[in-house]
PDB file of N, CA and C in Angstrom:
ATOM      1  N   UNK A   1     -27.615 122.270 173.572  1.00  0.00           N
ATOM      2  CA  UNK A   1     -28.073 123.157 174.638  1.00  0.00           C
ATOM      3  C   UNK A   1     -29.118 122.420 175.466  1.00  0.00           C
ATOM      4  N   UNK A   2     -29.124 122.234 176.389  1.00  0.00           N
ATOM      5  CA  UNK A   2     -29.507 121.545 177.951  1.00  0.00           C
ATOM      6  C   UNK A   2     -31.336 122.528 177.700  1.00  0.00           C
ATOM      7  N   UNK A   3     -32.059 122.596 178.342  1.00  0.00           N
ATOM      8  CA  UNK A   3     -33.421 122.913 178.900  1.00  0.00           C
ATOM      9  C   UNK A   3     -32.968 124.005 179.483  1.00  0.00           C
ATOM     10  N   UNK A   4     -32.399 124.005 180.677  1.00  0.00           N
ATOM     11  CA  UNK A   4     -31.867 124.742 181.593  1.00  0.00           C
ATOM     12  C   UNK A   4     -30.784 126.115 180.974  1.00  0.00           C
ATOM     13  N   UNK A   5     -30.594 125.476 180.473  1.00  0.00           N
ATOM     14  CA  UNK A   5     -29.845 126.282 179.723  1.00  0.00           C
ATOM     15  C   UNK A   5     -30.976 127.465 178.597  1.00  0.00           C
ATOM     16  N   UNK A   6     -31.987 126.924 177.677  1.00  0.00           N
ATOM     17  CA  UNK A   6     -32.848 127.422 177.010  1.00  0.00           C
ATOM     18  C   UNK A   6     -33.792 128.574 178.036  1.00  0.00           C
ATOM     19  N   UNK A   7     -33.647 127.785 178.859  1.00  0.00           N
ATOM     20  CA  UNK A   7     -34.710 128.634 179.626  1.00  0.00           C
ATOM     21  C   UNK A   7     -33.976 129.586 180.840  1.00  0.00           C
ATOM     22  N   UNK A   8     -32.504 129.872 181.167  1.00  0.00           N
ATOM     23  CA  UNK A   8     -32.018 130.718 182.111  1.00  0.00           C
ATOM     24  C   UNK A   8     -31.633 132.119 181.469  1.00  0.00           C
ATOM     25  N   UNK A   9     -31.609 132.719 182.159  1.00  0.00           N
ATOM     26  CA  UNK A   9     -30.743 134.057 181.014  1.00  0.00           C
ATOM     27  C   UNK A   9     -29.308 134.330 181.162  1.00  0.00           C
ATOM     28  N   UNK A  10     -29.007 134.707 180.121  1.00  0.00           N
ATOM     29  CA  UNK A  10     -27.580 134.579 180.346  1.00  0.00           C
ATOM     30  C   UNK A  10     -26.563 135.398 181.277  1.00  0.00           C
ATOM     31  N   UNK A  11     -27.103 135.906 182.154  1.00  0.00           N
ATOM     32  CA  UNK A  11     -25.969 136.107 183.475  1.00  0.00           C
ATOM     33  C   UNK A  11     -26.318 134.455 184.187  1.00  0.00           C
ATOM     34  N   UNK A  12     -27.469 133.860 183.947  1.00  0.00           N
ATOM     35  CA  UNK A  12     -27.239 132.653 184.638  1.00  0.00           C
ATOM     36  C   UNK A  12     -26.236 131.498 184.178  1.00  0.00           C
ATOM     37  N   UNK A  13     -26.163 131.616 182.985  1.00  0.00           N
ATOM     38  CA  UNK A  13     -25.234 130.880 181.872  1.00  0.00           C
ATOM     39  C   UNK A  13     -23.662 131.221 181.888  1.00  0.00           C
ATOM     40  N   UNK A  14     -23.733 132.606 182.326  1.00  0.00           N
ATOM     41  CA  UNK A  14     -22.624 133.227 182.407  1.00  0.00           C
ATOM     42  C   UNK A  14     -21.746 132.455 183.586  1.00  0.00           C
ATOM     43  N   UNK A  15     -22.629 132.555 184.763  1.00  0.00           N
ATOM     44  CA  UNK A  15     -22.291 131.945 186.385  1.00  0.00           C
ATOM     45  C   UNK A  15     -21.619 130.722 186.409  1.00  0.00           C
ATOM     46  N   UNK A  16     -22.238 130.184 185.618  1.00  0.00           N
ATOM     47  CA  UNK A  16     -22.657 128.835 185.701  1.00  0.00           C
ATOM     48  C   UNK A  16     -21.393 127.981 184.890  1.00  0.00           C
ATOM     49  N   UNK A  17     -21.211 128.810 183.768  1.00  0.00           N
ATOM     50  CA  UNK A  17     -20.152 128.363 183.426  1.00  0.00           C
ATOM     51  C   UNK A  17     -18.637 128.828 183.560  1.00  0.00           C
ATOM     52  N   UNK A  18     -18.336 129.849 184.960  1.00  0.00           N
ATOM     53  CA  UNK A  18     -17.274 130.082 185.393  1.00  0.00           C
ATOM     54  C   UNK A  18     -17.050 129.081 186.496  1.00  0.00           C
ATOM     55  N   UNK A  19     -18.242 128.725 187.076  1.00  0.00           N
ATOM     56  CA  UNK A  19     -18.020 127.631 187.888  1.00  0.00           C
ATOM     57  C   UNK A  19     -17.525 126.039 187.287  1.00  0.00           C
ATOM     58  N   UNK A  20     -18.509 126.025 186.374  1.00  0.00           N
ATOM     59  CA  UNK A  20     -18.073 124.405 185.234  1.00  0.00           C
ATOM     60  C   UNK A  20     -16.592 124.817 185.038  1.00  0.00           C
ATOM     61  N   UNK A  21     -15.662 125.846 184.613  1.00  0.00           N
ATOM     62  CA  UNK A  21     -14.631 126.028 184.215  1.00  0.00           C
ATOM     63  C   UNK A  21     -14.115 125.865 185.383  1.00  0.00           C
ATOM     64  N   UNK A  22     -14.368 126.370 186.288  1.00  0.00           N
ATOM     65  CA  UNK A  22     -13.362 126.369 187.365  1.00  0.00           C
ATOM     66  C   UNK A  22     -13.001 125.187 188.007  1.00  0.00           C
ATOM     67  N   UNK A  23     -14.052 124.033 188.123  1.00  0.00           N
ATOM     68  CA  UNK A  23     -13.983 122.806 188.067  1.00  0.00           C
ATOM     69  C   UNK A  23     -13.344 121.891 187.926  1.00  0.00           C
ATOM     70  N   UNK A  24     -13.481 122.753 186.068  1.00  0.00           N
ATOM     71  CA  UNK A  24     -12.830 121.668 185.176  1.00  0.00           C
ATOM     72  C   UNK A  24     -11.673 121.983 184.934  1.00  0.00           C
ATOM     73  N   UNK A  25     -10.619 123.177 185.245  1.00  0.00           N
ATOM     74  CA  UNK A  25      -9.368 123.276 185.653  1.00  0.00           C
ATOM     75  C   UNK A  25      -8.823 122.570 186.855  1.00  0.00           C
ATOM     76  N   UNK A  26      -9.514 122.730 187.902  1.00  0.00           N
ATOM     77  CA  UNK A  26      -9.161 121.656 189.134  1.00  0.00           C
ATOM     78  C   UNK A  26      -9.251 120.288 188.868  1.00  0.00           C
ATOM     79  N   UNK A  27     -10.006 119.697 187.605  1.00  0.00           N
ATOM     80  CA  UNK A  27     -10.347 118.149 187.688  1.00  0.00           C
ATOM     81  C   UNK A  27      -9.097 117.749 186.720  1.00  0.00           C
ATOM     82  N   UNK A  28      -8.667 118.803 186.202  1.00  0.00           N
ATOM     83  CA  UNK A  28      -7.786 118.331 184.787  1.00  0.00           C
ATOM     84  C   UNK A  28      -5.743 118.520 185.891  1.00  0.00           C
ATOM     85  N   UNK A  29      -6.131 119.137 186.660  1.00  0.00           N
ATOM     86  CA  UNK A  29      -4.948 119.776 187.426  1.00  0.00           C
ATOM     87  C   UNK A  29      -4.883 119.488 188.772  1.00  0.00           C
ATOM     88  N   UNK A  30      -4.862 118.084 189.197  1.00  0.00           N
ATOM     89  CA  UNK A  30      -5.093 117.981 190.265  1.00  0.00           C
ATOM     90  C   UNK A  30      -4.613 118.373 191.878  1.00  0.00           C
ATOM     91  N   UNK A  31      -3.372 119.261 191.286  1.00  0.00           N
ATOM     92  CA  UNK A  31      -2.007 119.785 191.715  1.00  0.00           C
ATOM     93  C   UNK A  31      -2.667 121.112 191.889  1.00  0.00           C
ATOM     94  N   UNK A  32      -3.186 121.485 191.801  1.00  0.00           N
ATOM     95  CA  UNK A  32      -3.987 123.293 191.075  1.00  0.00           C
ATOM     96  C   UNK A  32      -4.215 123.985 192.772  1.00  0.00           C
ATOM     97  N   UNK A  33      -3.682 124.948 192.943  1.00  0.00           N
ATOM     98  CA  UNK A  33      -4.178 125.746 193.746  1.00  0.00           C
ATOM     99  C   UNK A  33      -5.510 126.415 193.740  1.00  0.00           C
ATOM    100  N   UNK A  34      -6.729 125.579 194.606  1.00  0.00           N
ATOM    101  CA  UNK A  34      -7.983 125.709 194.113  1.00  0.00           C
ATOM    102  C   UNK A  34      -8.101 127.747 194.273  1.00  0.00           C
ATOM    103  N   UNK A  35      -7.646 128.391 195.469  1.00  0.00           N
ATOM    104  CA  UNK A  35      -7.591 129.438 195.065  1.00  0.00           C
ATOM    105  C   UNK A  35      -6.415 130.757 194.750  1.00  0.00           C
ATOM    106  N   UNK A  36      -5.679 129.848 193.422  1.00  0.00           N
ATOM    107  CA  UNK A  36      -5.173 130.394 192.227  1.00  0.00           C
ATOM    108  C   UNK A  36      -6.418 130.308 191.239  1.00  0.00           C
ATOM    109  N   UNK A  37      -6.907 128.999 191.173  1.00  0.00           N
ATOM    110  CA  UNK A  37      -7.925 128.867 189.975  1.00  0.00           C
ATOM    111  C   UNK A  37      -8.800 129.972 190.147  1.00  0.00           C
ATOM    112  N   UNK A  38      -9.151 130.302 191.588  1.00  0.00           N
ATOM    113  CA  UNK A  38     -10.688 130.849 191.685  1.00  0.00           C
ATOM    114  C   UNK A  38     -10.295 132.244 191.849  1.00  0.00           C
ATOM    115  N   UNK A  39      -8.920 133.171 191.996  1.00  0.00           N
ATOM    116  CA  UNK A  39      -8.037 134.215 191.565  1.00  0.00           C
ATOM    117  C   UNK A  39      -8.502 134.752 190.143  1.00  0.00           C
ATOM    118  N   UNK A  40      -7.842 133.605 189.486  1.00  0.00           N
ATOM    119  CA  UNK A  40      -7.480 133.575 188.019  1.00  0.00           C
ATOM    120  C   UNK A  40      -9.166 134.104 186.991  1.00  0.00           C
ATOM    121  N   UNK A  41      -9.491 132.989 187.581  1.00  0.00           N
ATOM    122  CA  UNK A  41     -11.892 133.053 186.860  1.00  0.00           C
ATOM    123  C   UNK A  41     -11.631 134.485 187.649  1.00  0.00           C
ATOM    124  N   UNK A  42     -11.636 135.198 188.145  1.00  0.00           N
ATOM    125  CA  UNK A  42     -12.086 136.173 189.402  1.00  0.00           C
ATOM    126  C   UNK A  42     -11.460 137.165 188.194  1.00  0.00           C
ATOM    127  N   UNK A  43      -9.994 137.404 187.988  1.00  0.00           N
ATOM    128  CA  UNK A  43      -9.738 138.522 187.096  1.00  0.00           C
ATOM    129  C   UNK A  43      -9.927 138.368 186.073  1.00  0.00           C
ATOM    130  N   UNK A  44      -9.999 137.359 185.731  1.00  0.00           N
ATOM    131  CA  UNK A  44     -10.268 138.044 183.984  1.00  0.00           C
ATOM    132  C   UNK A  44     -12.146 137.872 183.938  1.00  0.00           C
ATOM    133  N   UNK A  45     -12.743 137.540 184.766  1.00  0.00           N
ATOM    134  CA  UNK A  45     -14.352 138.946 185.374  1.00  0.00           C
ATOM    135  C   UNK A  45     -13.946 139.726 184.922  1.00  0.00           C
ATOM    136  N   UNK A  46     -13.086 139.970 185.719  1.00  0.00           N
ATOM    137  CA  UNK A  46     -13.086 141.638 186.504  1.00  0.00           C
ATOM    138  C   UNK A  46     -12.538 142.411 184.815  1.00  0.00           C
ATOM    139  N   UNK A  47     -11.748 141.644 184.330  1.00  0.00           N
ATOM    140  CA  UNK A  47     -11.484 142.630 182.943  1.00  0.00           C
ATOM    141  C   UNK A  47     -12.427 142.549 181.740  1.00  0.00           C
ATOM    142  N   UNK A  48     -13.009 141.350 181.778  1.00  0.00           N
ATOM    143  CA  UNK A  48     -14.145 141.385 180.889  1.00  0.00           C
ATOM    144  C   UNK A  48     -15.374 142.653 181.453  1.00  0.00           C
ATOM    145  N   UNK A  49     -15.462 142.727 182.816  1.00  0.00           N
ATOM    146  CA  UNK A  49     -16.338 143.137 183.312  1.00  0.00           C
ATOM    147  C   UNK A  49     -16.341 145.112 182.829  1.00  0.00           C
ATOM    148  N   UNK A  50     -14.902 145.110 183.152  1.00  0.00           N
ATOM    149  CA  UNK A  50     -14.593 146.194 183.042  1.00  0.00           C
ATOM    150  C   UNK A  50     -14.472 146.725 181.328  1.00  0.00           C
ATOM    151  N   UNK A  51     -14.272 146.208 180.545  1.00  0.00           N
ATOM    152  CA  UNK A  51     -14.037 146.146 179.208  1.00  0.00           C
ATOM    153  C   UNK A  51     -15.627 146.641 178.665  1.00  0.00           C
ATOM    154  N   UNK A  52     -16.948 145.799 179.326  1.00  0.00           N
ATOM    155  CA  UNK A  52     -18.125 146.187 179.411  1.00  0.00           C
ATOM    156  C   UNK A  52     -18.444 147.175 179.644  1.00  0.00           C
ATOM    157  N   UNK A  53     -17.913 147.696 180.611  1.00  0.00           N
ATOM    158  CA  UNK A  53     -18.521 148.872 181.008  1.00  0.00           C
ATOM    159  C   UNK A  53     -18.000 150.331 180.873  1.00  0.00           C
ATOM    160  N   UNK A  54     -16.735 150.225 180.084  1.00  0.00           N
ATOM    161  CA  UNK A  54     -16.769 151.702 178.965  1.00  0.00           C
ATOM    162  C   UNK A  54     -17.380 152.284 179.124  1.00  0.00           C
ATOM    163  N   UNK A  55     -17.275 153.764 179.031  1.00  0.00           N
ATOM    164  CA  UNK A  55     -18.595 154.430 178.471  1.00  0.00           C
ATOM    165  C   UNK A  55     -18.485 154.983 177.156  1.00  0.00           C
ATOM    166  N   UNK A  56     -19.626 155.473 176.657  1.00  0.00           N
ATOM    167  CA  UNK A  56     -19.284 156.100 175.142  1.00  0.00           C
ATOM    168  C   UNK A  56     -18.465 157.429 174.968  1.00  0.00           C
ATOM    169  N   UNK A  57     -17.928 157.393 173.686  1.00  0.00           N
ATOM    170  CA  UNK A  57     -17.319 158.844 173.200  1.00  0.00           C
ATOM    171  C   UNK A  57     -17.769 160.255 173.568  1.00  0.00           C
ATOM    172  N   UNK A  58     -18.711 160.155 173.717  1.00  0.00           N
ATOM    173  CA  UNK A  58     -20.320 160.933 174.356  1.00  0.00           C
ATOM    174  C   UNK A  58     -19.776 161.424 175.899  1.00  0.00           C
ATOM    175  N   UNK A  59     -18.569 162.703 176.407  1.00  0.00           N
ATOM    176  CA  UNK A  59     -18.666 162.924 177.604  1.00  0.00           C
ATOM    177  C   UNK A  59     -19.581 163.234 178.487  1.00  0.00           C
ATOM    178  N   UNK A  60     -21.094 163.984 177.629  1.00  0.00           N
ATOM    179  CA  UNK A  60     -22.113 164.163 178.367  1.00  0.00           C
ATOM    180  C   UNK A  60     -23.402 163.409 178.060  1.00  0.00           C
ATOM    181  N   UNK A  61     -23.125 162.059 177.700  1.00  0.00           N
ATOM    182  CA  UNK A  61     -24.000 160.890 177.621  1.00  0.00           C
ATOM    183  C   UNK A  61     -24.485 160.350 179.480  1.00  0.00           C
ATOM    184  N   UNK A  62     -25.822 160.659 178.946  1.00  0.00           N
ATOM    185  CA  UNK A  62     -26.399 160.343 180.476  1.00  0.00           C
ATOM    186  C   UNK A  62     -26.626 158.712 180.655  1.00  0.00           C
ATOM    187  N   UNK A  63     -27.005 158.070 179.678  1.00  0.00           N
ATOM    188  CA  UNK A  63     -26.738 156.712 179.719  1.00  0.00           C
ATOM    189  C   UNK A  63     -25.278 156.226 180.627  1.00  0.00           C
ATOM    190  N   UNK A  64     -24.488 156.824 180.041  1.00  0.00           N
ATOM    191  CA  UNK A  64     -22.900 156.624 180.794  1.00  0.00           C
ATOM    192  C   UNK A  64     -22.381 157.150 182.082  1.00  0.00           C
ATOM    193  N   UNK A  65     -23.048 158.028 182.239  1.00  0.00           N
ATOM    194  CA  UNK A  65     -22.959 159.120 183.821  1.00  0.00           C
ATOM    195  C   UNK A  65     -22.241 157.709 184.842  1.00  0.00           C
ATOM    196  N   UNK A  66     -23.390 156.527 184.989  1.00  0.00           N
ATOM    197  CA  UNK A  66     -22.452 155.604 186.452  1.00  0.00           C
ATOM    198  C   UNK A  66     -21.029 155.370 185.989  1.00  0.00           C
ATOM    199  N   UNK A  67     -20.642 155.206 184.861  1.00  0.00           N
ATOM    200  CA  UNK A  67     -19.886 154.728 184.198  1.00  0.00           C
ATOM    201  C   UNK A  67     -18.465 155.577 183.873  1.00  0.00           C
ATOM    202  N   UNK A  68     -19.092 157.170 183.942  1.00  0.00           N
ATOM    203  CA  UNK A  68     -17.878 157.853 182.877  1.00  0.00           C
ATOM    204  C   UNK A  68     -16.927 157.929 183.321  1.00  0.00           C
ATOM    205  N   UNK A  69     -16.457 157.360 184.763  1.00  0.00           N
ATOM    206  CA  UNK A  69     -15.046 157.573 185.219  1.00  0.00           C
ATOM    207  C   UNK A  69     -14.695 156.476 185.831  1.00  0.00           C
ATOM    208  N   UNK A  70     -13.222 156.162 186.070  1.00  0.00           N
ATOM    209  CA  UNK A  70     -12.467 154.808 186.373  1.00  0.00           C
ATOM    210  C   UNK A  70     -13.375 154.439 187.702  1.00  0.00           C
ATOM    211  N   UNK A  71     -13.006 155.441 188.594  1.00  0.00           N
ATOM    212  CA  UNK A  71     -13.608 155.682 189.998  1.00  0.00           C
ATOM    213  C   UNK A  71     -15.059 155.293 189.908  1.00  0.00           C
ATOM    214  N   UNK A  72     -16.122 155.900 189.150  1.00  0.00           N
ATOM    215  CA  UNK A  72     -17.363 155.486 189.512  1.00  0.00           C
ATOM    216  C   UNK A  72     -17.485 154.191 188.605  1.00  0.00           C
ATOM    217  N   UNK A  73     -16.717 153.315 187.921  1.00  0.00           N
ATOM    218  CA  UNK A  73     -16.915 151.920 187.763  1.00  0.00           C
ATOM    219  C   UNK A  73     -16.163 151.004 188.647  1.00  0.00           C
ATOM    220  N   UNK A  74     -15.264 151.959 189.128  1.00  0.00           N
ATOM    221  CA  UNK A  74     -15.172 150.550 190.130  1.00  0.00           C
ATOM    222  C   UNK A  74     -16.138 151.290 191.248  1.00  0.00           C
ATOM    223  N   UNK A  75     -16.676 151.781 191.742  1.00  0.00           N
ATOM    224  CA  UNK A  75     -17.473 152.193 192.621  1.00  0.00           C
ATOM    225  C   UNK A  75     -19.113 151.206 192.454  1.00  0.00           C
ATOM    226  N   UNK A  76     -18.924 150.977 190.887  1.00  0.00           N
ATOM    227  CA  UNK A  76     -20.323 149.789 190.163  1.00  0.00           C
ATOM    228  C   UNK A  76     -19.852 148.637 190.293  1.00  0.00           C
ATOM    229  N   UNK A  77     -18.322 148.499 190.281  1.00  0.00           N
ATOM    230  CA  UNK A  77     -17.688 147.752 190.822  1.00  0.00           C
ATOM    231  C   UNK A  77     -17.762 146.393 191.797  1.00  0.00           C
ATOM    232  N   UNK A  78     -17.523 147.274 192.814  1.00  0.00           N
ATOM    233  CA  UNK A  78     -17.538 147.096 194.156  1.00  0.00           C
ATOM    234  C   UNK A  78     -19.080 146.596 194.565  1.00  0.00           C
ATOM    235  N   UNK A  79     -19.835 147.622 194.100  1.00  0.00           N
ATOM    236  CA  UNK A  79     -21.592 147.118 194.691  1.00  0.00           C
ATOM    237  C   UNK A  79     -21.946 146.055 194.056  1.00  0.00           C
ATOM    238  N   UNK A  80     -21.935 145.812 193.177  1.00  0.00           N
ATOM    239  CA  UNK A  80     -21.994 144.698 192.557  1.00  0.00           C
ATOM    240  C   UNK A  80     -21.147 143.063 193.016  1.00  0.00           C
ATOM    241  N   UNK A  81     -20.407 143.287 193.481  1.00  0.00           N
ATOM    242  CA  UNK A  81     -19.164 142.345 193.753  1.00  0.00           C
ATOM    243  C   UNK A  81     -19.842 142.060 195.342  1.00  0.00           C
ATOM    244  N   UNK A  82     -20.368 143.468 196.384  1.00  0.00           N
ATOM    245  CA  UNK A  82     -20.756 142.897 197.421  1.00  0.00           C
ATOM    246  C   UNK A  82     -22.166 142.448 197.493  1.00  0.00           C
ATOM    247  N   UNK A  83     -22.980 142.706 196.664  1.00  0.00           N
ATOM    248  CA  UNK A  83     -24.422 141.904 196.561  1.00  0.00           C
ATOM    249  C   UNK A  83     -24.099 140.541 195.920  1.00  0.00           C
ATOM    250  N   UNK A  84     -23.135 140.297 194.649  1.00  0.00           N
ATOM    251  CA  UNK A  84     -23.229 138.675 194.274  1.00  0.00           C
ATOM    252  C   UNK A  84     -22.385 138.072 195.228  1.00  0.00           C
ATOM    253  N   UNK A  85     -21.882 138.929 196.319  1.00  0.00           N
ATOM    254  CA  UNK A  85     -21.124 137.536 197.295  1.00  0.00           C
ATOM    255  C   UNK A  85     -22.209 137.581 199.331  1.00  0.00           C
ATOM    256  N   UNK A  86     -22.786 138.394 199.001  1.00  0.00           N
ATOM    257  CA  UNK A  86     -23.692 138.245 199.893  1.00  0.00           C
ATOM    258  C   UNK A  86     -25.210 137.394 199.625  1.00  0.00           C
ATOM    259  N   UNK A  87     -25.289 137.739 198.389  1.00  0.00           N
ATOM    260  CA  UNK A  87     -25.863 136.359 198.177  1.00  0.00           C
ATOM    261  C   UNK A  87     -25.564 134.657 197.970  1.00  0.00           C
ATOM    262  N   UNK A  88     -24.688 134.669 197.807  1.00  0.00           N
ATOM    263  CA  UNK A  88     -23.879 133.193 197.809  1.00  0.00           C
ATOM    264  C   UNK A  88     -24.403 132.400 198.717  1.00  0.00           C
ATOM    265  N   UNK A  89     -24.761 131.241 198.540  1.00  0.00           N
ATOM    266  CA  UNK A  89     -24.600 130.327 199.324  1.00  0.00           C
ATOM    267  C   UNK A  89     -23.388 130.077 200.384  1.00  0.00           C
ATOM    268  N   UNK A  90     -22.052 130.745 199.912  1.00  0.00           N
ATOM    269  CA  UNK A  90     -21.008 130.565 200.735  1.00  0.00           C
ATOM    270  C   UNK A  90     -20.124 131.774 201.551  1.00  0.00           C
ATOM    271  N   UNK A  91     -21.364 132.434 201.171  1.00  0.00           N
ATOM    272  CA  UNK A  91     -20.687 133.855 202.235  1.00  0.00           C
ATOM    273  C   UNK A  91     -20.542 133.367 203.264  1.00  0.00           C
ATOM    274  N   UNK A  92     -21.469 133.046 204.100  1.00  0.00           N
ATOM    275  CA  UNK A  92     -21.122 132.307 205.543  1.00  0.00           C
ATOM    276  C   UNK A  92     -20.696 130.950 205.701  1.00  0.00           C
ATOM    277  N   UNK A  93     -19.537 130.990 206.269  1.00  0.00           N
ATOM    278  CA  UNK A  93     -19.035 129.399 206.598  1.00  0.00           C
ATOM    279  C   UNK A  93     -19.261 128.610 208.219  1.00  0.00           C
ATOM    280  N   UNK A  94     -19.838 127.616 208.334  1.00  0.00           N
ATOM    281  CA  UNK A  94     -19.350 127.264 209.353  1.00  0.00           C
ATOM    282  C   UNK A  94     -18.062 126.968 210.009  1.00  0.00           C
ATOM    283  N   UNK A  95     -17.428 127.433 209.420  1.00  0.00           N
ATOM    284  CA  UNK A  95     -15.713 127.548 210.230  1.00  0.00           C
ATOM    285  C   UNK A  95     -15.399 128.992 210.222  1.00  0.00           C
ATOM    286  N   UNK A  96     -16.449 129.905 209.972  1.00  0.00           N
ATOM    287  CA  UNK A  96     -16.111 131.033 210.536  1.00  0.00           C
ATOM    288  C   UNK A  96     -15.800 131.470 211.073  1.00  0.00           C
ATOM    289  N   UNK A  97     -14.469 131.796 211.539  1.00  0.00           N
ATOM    290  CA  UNK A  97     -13.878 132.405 212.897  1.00  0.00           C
ATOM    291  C   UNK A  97     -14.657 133.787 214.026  1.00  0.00           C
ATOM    292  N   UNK A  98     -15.600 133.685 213.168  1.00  0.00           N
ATOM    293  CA  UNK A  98     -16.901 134.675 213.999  1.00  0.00           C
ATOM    294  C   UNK A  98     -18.145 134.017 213.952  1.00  0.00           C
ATOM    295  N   UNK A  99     -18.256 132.668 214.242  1.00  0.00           N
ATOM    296  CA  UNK A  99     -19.085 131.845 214.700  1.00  0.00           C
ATOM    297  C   UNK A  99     -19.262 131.580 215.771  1.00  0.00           C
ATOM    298  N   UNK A 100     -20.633 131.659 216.447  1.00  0.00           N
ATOM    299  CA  UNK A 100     -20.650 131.292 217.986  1.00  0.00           C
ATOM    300  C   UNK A 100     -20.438 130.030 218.103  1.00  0.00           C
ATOM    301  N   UNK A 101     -20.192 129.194 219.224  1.00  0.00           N
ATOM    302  CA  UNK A 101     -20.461 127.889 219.321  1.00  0.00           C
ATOM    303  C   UNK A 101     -21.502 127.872 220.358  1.00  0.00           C
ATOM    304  N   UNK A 102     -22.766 126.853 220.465  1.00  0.00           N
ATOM    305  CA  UNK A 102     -23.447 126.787 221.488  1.00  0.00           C
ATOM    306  C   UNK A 102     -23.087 125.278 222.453  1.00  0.00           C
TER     307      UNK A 102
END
């Protein structure tokens, strides 16, 4: 285990190593549809993600309330999905087809 590693928490570890994977499928596959690869890391997130977020046996568990229905997890979903891609470094591209030019 790296420093960086000791000292991040693990949604950073988590990140970090869907990216190393994703990588390292493209470096091993040089043929690889970079986004099939980045598809592929993307759903099985999304099912781990979802697998997480169950709620308990408990229909009137308030802990579970965001949670207790298909609809309001993907609704946790969704918000979630648009804050970690608005933060990205690569939300905005310069080949944005809604880029000014000066």
């Amino acid at each position: 285990m790296s420093i960086s590693e000791e000292t991040s928490s693990p949604f950073d570890q988590a990140a970090m190593t869907v990216v190393e994977m994703g990588n390292k499928l493209l470096d091993q596959d040089k043929e690889a549809d970079p986004w099939d690869v980045a598809s592929g890391l993307l759903a099985g997130a999304i099912q781990f993600w979802l697998f997480t977020h169950q709620p308990c046996a408990d229909p009137s568990c308030e802990s579970c309330a965001e949670v207790a229905t298909s609809a309001h997890r993907m609704k946790m979903l969704g918000e979630e999905l648009r804050e970690f891609a608005e933060e990205s470094d690569y939300f905005h591209s310069p080949t944005d087809s809604n880029v000014g030019n000066a």
